[in-house]
PDB file of N, CA and C in Angstrom:
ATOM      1  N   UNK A   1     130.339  85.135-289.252  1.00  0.00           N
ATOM      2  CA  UNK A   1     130.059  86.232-288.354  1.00  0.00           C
ATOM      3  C   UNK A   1     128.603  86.125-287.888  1.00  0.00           C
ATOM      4  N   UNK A   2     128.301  86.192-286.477  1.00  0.00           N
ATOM      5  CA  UNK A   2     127.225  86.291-286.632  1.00  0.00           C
ATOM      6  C   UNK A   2     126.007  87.211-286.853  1.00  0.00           C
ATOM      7  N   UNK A   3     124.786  87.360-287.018  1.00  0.00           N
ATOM      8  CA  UNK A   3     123.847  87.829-287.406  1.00  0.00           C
ATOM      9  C   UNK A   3     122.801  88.098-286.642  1.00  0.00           C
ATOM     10  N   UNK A   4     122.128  89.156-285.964  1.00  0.00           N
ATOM     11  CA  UNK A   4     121.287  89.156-285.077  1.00  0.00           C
ATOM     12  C   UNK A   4     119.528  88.611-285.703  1.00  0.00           C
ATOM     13  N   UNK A   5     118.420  87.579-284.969  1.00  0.00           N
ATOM     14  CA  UNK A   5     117.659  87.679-285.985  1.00  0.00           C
ATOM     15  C   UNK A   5     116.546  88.234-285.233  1.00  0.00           C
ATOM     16  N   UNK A   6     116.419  89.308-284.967  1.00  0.00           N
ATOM     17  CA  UNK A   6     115.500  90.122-284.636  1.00  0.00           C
ATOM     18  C   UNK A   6     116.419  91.379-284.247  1.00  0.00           C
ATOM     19  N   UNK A   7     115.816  92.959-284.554  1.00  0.00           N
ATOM     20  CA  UNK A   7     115.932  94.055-284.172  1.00  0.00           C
ATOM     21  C   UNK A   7     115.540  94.171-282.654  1.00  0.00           C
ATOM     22  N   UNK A   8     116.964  94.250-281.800  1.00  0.00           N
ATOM     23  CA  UNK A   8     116.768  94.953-280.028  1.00  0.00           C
ATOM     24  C   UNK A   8     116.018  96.479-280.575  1.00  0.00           C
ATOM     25  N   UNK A   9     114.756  96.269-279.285  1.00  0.00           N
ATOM     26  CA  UNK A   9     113.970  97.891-279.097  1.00  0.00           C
ATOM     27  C   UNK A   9     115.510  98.649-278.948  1.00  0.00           C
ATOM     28  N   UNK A  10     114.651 100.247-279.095  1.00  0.00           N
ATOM     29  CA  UNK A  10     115.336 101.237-278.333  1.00  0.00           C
ATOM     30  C   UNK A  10     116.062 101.377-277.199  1.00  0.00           C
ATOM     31  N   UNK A  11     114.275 100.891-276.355  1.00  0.00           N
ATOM     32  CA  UNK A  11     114.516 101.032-275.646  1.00  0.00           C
ATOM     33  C   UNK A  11     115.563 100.044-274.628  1.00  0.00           C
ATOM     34  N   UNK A  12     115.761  98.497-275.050  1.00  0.00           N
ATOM     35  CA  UNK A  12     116.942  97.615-274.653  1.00  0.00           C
ATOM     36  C   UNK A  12     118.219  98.137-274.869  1.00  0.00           C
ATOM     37  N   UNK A  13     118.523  99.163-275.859  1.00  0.00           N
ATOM     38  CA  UNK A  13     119.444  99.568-276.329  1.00  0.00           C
ATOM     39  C   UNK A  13     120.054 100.589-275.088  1.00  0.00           C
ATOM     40  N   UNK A  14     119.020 101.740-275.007  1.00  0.00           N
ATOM     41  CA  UNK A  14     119.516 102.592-273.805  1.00  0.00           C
ATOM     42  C   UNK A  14     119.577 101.812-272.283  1.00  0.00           C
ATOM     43  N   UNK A  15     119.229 100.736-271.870  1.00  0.00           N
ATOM     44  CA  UNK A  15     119.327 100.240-271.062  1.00  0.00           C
ATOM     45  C   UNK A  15     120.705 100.348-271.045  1.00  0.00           C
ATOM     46  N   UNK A  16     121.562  99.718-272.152  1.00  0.00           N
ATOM     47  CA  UNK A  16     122.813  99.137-271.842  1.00  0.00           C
ATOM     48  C   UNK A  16     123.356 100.137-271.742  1.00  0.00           C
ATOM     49  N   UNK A  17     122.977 100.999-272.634  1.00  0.00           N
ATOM     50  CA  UNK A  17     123.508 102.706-272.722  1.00  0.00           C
ATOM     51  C   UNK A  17     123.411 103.349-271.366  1.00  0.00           C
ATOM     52  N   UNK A  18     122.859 103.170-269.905  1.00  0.00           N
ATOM     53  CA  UNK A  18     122.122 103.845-268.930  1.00  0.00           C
ATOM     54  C   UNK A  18     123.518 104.422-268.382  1.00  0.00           C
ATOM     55  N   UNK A  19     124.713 103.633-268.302  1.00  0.00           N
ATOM     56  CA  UNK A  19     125.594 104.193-267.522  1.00  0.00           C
ATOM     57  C   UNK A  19     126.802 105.182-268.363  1.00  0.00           C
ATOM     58  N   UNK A  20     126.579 105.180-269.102  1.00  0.00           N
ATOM     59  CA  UNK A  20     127.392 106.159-270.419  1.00  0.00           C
ATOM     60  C   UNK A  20     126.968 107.564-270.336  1.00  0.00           C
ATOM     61  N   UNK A  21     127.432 108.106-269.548  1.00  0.00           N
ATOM     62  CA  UNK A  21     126.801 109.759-269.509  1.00  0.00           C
ATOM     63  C   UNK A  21     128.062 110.680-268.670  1.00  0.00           C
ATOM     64  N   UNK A  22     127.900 111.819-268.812  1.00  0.00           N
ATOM     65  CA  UNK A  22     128.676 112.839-268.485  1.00  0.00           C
ATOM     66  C   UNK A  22     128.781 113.297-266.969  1.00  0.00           C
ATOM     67  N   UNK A  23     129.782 113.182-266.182  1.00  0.00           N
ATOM     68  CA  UNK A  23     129.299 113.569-264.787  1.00  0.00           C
ATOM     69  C   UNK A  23     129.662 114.841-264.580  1.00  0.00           C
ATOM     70  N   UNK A  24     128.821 115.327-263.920  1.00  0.00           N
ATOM     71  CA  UNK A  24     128.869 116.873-262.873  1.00  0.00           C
ATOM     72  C   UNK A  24     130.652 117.090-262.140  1.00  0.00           C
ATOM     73  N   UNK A  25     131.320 117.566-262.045  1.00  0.00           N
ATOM     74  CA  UNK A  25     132.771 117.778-261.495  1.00  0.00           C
ATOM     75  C   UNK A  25     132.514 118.209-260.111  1.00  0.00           C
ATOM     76  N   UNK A  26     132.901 117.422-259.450  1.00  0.00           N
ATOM     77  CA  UNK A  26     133.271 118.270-257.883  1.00  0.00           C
ATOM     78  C   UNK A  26     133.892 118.746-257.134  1.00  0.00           C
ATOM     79  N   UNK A  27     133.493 120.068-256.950  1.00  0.00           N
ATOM     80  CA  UNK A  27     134.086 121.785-257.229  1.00  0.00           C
ATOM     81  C   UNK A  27     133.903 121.600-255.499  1.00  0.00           C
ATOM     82  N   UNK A  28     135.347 122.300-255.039  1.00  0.00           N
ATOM     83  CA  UNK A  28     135.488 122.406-253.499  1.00  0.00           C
ATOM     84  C   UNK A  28     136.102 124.006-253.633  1.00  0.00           C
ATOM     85  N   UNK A  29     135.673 124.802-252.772  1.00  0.00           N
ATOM     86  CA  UNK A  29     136.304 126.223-252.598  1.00  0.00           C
ATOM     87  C   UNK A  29     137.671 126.059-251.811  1.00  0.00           C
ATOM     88  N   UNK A  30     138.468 127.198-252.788  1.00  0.00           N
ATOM     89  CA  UNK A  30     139.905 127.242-252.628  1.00  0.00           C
ATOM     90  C   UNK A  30     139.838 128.281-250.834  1.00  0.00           C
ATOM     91  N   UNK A  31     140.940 127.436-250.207  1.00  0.00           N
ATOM     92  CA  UNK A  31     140.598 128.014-248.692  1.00  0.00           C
ATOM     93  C   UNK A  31     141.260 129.499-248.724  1.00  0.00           C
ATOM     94  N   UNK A  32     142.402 129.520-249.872  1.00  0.00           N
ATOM     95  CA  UNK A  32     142.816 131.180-249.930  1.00  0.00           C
ATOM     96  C   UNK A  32     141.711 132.155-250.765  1.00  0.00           C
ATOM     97  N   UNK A  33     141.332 131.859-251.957  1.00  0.00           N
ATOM     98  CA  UNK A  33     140.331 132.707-252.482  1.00  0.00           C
ATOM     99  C   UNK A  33     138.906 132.793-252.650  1.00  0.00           C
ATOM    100  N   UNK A  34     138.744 131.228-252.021  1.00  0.00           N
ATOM    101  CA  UNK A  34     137.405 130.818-251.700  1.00  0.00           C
ATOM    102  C   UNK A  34     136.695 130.852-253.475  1.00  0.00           C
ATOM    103  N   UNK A  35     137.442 130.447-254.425  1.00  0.00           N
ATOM    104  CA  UNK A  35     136.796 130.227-256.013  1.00  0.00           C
ATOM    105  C   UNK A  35     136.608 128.288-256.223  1.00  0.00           C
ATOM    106  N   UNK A  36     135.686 128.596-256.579  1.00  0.00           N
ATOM    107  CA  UNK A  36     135.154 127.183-257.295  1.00  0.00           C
ATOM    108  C   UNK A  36     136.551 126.163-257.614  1.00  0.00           C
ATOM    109  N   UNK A  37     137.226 125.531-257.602  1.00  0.00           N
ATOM    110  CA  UNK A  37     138.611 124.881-258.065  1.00  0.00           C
ATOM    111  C   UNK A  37     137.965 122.843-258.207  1.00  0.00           C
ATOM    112  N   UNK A  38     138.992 122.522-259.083  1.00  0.00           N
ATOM    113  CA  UNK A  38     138.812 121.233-258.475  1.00  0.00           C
ATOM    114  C   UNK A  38     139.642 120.259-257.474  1.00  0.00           C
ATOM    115  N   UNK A  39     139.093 119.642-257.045  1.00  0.00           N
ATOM    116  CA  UNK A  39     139.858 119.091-255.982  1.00  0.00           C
ATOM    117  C   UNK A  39     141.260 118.697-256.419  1.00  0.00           C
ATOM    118  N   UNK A  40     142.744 118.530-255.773  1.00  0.00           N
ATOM    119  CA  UNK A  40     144.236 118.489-255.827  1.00  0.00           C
ATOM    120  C   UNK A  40     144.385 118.901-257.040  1.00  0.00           C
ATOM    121  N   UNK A  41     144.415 120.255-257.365  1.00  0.00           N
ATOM    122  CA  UNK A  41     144.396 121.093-258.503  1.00  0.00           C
ATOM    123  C   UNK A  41     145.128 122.504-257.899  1.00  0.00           C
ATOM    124  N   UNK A  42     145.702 123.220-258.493  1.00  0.00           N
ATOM    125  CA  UNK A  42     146.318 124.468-258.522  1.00  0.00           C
ATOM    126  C   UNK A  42     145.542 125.593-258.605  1.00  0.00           C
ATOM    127  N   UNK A  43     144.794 126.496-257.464  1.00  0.00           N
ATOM    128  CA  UNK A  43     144.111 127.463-258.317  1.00  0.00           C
ATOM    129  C   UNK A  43     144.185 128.161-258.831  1.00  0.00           C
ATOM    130  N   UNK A  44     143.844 128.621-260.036  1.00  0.00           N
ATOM    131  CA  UNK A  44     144.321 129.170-261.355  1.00  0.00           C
ATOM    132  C   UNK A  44     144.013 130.975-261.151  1.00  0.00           C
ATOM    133  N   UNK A  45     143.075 130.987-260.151  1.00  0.00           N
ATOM    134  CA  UNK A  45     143.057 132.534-259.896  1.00  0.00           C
ATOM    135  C   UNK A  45     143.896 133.226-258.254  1.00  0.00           C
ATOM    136  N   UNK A  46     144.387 132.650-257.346  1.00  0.00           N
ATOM    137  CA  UNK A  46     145.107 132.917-257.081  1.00  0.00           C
ATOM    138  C   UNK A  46     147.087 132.489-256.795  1.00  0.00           C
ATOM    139  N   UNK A  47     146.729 130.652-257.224  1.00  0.00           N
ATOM    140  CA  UNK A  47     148.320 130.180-257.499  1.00  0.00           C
ATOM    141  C   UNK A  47     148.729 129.597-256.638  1.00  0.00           C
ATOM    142  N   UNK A  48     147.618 129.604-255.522  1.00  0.00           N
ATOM    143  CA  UNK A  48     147.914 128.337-254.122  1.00  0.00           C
ATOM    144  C   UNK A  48     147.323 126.875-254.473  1.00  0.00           C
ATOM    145  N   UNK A  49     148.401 126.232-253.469  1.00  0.00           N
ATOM    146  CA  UNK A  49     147.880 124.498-253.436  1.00  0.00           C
ATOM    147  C   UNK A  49     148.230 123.969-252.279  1.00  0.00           C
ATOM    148  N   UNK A  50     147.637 123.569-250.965  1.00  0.00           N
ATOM    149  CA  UNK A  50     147.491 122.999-250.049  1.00  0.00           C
ATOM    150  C   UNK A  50     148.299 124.128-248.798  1.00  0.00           C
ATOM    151  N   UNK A  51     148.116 125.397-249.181  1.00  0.00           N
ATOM    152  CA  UNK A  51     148.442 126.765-248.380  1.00  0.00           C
ATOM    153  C   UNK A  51     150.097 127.509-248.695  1.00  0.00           C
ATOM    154  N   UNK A  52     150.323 127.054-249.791  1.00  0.00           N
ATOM    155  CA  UNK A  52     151.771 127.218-250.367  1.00  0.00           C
ATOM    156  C   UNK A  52     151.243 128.159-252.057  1.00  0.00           C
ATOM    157  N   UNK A  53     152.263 128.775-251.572  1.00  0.00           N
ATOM    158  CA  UNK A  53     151.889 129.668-253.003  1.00  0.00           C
ATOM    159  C   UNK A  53     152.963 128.634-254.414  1.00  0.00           C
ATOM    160  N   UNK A  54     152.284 128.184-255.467  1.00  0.00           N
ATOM    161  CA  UNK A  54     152.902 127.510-256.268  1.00  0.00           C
ATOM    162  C   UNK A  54     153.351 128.227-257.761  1.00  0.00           C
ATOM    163  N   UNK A  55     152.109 129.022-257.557  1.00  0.00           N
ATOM    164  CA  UNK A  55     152.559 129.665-259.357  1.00  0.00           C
ATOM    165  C   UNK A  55     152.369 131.310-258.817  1.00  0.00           C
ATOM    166  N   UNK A  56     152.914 131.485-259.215  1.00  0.00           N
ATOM    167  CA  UNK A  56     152.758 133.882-259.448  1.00  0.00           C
ATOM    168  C   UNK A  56     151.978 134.072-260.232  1.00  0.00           C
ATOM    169  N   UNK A  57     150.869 134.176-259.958  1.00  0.00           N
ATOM    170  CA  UNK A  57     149.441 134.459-260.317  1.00  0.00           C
ATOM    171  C   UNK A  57     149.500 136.059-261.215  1.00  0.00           C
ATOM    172  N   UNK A  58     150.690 136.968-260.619  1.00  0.00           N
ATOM    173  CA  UNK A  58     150.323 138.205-261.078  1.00  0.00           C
ATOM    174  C   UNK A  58     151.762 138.195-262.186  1.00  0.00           C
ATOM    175  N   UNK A  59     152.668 137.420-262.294  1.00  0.00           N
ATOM    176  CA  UNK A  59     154.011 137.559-263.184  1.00  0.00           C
ATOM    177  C   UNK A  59     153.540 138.165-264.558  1.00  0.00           C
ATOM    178  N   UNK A  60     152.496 137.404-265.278  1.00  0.00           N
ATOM    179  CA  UNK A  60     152.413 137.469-266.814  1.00  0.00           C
ATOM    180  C   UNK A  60     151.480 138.759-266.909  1.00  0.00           C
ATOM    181  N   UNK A  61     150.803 139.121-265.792  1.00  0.00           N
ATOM    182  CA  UNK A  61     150.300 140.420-265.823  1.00  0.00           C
ATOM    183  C   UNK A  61     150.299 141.719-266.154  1.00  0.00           C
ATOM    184  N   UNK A  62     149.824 142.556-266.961  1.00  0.00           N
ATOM    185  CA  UNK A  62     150.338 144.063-266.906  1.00  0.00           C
ATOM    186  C   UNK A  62     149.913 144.840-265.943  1.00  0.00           C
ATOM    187  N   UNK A  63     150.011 146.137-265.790  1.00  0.00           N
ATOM    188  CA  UNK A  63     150.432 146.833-264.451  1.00  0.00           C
ATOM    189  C   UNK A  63     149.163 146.696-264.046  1.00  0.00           C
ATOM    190  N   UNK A  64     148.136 147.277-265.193  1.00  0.00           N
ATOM    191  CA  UNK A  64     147.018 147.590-265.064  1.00  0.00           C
ATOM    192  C   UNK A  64     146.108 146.579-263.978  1.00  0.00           C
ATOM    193  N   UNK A  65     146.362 145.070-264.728  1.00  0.00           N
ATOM    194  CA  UNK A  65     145.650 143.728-264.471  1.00  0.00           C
ATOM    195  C   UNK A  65     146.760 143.365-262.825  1.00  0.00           C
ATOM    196  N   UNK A  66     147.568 143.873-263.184  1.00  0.00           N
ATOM    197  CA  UNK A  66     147.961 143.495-261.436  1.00  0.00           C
ATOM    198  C   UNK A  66     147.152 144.192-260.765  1.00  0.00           C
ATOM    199  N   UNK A  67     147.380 145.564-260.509  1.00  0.00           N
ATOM    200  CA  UNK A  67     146.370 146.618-259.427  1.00  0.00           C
ATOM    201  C   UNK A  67     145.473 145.844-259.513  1.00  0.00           C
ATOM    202  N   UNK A  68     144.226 145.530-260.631  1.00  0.00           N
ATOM    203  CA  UNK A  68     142.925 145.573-260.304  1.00  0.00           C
ATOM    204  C   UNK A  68     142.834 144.084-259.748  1.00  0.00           C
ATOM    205  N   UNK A  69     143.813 143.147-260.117  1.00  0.00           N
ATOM    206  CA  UNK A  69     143.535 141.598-259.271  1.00  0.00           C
ATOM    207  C   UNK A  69     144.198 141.425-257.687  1.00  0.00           C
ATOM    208  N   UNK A  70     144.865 142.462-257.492  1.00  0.00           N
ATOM    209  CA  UNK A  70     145.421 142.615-256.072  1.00  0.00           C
ATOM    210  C   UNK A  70     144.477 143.262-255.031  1.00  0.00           C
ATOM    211  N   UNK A  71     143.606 144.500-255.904  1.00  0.00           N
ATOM    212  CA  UNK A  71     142.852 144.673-255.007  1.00  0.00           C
ATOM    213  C   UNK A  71     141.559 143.769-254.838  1.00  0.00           C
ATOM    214  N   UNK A  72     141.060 143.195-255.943  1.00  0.00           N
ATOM    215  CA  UNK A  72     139.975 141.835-255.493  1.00  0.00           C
ATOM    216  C   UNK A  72     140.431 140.610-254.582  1.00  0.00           C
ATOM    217  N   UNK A  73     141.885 140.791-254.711  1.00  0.00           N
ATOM    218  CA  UNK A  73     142.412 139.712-253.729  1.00  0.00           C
ATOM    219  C   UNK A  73     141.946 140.168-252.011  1.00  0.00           C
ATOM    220  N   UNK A  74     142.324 141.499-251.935  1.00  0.00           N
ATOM    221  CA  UNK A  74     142.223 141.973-250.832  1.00  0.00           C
ATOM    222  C   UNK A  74     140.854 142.476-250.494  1.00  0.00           C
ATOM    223  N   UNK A  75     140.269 142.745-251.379  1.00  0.00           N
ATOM    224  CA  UNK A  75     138.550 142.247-251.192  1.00  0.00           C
ATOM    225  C   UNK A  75     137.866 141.309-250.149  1.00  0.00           C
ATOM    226  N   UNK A  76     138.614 140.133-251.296  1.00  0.00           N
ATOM    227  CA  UNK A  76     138.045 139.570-250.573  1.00  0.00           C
ATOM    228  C   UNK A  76     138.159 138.784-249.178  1.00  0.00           C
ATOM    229  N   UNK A  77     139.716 138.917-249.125  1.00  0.00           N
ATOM    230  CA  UNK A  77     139.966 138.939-248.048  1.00  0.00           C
ATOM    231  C   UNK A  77     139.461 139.761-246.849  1.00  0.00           C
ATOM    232  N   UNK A  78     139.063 141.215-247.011  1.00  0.00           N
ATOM    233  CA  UNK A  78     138.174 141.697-246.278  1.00  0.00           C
ATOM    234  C   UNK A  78     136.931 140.905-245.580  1.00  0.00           C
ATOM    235  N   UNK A  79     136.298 140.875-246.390  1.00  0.00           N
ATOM    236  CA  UNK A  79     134.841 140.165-246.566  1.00  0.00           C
ATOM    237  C   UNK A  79     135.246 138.990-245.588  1.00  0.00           C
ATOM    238  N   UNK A  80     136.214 138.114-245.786  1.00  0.00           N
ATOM    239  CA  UNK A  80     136.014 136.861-245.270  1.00  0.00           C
ATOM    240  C   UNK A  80     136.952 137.126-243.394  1.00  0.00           C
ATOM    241  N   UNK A  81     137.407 138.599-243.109  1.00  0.00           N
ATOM    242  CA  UNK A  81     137.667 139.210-241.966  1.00  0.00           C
ATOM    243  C   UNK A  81     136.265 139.198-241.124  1.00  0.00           C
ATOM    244  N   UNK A  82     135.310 139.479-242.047  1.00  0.00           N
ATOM    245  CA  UNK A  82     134.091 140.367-241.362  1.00  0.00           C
ATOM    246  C   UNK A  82     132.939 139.903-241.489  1.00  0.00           C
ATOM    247  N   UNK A  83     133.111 139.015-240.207  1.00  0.00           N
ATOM    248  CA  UNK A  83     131.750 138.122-239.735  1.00  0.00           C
ATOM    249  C   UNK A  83     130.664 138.350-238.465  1.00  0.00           C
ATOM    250  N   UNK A  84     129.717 138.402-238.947  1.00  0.00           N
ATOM    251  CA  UNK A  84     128.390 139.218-237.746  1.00  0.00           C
ATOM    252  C   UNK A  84     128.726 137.868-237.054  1.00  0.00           C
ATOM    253  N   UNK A  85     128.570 138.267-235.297  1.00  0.00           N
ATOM    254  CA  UNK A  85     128.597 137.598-234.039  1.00  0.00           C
ATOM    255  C   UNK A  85     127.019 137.055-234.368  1.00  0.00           C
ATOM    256  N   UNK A  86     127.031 135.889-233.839  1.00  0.00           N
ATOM    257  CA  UNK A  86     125.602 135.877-233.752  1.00  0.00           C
ATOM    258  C   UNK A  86     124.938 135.564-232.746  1.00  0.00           C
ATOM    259  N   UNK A  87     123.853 136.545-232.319  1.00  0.00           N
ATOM    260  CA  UNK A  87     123.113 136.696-231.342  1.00  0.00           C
ATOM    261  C   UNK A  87     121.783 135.748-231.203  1.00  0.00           C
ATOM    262  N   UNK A  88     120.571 135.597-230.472  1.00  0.00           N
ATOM    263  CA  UNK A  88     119.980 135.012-230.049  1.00  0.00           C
ATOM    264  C   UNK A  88     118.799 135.700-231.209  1.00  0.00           C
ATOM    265  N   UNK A  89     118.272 136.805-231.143  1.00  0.00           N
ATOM    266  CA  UNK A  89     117.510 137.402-231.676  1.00  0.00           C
ATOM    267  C   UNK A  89     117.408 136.914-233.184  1.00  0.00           C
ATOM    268  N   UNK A  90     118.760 136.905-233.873  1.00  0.00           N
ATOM    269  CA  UNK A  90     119.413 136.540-235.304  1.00  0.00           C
ATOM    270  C   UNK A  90     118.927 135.013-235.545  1.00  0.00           C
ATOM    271  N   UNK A  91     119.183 133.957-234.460  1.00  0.00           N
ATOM    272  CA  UNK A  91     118.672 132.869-234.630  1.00  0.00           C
ATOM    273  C   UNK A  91     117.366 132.785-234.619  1.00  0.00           C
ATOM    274  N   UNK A  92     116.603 133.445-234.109  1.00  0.00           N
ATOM    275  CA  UNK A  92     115.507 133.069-234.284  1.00  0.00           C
ATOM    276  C   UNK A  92     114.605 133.536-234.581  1.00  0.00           C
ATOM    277  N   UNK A  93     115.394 134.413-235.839  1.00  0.00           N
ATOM    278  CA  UNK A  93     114.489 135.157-236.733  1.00  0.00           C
ATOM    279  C   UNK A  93     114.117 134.093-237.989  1.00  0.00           C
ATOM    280  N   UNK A  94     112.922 134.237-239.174  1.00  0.00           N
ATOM    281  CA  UNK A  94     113.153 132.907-239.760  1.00  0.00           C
ATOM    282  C   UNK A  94     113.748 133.643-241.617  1.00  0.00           C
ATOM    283  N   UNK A  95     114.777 133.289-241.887  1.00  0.00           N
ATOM    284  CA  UNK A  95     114.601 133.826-243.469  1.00  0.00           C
ATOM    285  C   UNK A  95     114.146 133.304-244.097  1.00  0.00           C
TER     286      UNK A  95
END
């Protein structure tokens, strides 16, 4: 078997090591609830996948947890109704 005859630094060590690490996930917003999801994935908070409803998001629910997730549904659906026109003034204001 063989035998190394000198100790590799550390630092040669993490070299080889450089590409061994954990990556970041990339998170695309769901076009019905607009939540963080990952890409060709099911979203788990409202049950759509490519504009088709796939799972019943509210089935395993009690009464309670239905009302209050039906009306955040429709929340936010509001919100994403109600968009300022934008004017000239607006552009060229600076935030």
């Amino acid at each position: 078997m063989a035998v190394p005859k000198q100790k590799h630094t550390k630092s040669r060590r993490d070299k080889r090591r450089a590409h061994i690490k954990l990556k970041i996930p990339s998170l695309i917003k769901c076009p019905k609830c607009k939540s963080l999801i990952l890409p060709h994935t099911v979203c788990q908070n409202c049950g759509y996948y490519k504009g088709k409803e796939v799972i019943d998001v509210f089935k395993k629910l009690t009464k309670r947890e239905k009302k209050k997730k039906q009306k955040e549904m429709k929340g936010k659906e509001k919100e994403e109704g109600k968009t300022k026109p934008v004017t000239m003034q607006g552009l060229s204001k600076k935030s």
